[in-house]
C-alpha atoms as a PDB file:
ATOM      1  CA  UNK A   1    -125.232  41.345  -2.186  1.00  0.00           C
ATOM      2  CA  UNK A   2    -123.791  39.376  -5.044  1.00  0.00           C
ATOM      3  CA  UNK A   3    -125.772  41.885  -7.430  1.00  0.00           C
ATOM      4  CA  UNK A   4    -124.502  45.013  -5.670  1.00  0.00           C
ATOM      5  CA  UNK A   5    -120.943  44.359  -6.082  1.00  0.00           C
ATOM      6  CA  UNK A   6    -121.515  43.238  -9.715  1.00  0.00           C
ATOM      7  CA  UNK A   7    -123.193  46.357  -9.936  1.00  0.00           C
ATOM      8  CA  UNK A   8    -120.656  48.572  -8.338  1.00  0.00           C
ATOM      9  CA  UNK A   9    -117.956  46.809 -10.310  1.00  0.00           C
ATOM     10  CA  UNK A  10    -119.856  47.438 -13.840  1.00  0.00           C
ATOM     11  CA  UNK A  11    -119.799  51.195 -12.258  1.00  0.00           C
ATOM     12  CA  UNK A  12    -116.115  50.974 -11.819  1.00  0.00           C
ATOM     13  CA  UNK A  13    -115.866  49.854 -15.317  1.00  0.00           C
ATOM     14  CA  UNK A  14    -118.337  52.468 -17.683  1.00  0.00           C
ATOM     15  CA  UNK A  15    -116.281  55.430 -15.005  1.00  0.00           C
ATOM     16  CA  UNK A  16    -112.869  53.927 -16.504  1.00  0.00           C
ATOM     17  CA  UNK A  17    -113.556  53.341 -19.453  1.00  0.00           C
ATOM     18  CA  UNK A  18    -115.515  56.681 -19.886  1.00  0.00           C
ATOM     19  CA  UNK A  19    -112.262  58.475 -18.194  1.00  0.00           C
ATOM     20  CA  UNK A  20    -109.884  56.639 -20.820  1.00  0.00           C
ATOM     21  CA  UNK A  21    -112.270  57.655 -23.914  1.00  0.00           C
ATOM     22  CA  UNK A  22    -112.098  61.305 -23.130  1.00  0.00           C
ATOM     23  CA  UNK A  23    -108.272  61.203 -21.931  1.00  0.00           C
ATOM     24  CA  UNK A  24    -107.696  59.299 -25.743  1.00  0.00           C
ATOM     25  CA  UNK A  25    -110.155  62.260 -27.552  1.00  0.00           C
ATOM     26  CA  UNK A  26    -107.913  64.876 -25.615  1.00  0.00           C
ATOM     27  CA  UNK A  27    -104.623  63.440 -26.883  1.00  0.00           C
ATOM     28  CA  UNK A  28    -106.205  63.081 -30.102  1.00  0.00           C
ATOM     29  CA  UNK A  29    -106.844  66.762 -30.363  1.00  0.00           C
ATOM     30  CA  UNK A  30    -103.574  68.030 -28.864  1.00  0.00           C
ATOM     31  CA  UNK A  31    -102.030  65.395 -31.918  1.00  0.00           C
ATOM     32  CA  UNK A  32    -104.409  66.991 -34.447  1.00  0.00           C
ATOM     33  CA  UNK A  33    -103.006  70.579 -33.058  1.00  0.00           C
ATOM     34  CA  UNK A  34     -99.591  69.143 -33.098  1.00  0.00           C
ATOM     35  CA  UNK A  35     -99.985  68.279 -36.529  1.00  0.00           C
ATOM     36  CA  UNK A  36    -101.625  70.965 -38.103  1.00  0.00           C
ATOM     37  CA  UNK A  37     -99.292  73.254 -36.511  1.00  0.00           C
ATOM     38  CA  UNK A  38     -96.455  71.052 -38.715  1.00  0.00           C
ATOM     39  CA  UNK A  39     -98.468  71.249 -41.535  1.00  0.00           C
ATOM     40  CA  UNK A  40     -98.395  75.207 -41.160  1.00  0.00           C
ATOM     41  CA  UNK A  41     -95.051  75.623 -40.461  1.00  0.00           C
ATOM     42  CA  UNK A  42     -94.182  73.224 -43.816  1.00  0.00           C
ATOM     43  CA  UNK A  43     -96.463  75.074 -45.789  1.00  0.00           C
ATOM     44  CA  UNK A  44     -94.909  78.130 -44.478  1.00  0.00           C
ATOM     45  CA  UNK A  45     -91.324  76.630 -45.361  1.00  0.00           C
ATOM     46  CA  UNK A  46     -91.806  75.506 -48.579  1.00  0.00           C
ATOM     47  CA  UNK A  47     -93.933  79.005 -49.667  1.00  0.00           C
ATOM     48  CA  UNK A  48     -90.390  80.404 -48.511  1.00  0.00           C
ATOM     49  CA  UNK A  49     -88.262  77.661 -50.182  1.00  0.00           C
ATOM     50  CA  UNK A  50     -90.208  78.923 -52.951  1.00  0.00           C
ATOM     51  CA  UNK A  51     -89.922  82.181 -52.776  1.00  0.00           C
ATOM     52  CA  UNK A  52     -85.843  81.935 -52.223  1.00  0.00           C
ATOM     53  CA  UNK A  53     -86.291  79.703 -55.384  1.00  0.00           C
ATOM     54  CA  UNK A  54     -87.926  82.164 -57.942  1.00  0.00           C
ATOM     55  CA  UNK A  55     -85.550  84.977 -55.936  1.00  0.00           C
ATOM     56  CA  UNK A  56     -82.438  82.862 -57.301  1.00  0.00           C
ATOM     57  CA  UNK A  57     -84.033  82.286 -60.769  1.00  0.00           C
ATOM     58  CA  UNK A  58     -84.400  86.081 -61.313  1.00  0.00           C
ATOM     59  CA  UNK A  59     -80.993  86.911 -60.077  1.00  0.00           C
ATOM     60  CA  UNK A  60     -79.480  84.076 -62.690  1.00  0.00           C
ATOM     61  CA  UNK A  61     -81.354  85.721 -64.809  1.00  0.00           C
ATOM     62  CA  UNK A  62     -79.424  89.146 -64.289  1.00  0.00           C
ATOM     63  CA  UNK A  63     -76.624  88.038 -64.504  1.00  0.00           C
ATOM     64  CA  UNK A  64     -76.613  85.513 -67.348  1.00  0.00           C
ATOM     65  CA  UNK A  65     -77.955  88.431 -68.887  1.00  0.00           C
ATOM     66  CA  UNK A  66     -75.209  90.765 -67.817  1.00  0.00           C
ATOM     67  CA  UNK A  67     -72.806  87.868 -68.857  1.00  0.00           C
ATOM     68  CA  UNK A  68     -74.655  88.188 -72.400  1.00  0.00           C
ATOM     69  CA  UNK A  69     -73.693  91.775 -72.529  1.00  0.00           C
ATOM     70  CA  UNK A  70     -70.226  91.660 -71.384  1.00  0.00           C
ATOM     71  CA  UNK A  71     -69.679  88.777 -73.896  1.00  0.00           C
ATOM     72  CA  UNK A  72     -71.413  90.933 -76.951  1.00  0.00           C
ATOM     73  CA  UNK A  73     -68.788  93.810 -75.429  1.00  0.00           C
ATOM     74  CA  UNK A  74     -66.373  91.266 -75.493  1.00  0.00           C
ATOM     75  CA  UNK A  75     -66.970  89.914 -79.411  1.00  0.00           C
ATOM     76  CA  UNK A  76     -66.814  93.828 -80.422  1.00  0.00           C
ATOM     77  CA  UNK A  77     -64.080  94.582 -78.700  1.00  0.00           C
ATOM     78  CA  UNK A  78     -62.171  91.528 -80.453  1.00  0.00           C
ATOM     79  CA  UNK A  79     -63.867  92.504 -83.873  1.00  0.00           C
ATOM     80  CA  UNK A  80     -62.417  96.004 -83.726  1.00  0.00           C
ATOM     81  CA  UNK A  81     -58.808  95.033 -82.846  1.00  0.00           C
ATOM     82  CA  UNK A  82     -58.925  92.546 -85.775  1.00  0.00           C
ATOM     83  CA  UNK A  83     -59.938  95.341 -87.931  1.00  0.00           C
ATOM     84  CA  UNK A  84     -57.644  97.961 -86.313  1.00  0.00           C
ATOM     85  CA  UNK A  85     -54.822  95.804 -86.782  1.00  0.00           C
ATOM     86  CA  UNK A  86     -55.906  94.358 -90.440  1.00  0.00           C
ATOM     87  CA  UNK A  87     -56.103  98.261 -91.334  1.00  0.00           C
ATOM     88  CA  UNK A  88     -52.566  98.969 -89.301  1.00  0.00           C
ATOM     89  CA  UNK A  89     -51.063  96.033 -91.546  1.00  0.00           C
ATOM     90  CA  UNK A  90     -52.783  97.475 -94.129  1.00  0.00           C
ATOM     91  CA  UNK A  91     -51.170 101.375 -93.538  1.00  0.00           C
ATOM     92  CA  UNK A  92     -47.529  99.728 -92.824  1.00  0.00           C
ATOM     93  CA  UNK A  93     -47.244  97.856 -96.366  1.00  0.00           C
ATOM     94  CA  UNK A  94     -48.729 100.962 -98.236  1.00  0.00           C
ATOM     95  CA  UNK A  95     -46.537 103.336 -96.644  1.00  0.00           C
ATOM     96  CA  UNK A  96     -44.553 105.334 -98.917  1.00  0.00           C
ATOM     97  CA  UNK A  97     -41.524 107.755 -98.959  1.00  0.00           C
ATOM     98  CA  UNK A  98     -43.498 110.147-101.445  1.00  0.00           C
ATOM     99  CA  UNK A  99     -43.915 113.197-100.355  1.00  0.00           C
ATOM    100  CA  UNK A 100     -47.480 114.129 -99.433  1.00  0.00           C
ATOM    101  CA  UNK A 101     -49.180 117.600 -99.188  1.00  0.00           C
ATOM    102  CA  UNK A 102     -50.192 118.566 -95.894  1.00  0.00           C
ATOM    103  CA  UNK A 103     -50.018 120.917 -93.053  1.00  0.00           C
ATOM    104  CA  UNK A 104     -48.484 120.384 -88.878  1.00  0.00           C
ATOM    105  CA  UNK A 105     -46.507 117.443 -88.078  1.00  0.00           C
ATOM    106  CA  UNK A 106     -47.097 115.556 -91.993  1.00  0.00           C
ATOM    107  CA  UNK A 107     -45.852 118.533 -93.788  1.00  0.00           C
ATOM    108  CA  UNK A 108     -42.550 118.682 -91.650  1.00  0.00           C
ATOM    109  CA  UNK A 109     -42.393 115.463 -92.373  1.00  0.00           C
ATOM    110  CA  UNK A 110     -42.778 115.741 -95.821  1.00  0.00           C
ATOM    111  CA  UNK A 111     -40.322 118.354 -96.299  1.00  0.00           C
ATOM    112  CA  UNK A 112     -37.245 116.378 -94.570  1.00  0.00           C
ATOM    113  CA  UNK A 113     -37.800 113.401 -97.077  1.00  0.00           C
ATOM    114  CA  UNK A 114     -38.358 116.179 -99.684  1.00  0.00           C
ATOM    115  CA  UNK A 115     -34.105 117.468 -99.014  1.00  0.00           C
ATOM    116  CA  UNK A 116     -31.957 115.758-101.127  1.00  0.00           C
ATOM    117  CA  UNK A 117     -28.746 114.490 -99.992  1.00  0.00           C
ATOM    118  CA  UNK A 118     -27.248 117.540-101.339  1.00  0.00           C
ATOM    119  CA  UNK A 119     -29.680 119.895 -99.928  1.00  0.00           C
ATOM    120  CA  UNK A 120     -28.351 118.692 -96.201  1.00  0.00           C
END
């Protein structure tokens, strides 16, 4: 009697214990699927963190390089108004009140400063 109730007990025991080895497997899996799902969906993140990355990287690229040739514009820009203004200097201190041979607007021009006071 003593050996049947050991017996039954020992039963008890491999059924629970075999119950709580394939309720710990399950929850193993369903932790393995948890976690490869969070591996995907970092994966998939950082592939797009990357992506938004080199995106950025090619648009600073435009425009630094747009900045490049608006500066260049810029220099040129500056370099003729130097010159424009070195050449208006330049006009203004050899302007003369000689008379000069031309046609339109310079020869009228011309042919005021050519009457004398008298002429008047």
């Amino acid at each position: 009697m003593l050996e049947r109730k050991v017996d039954v007990l020992l039963s008890h025991q491999r059924q629970f214990v075999e119950k709580n080895r394939l309720s710990l497997e399950q929850k193993i899996k369903e932790k393995e699927k948890e976690v490869f799902r969070q591996l995907h969906d970092l994966l998939t993140e950082d592939l797009q963190c990357e992506q938004i990355n080199q995106d950025l990287q090619q648009a600073n690229n435009a425009l630094q390089a747009e900045l490049d040739k608006a500066i260049a514009v810029k220099h040129r820009l500056e370099n003729d108004c130097i010159e424009l203004n070195t050449e208006a200097v330049q006009s203004r201190t050899g302007f003369t009140c000689k008379p000069v041979k031309g046609t339109g607007i310079i020869n009228n021009l011309n042919w005021k400063s050519d009457l004398s006071p008298d002429a008047r």
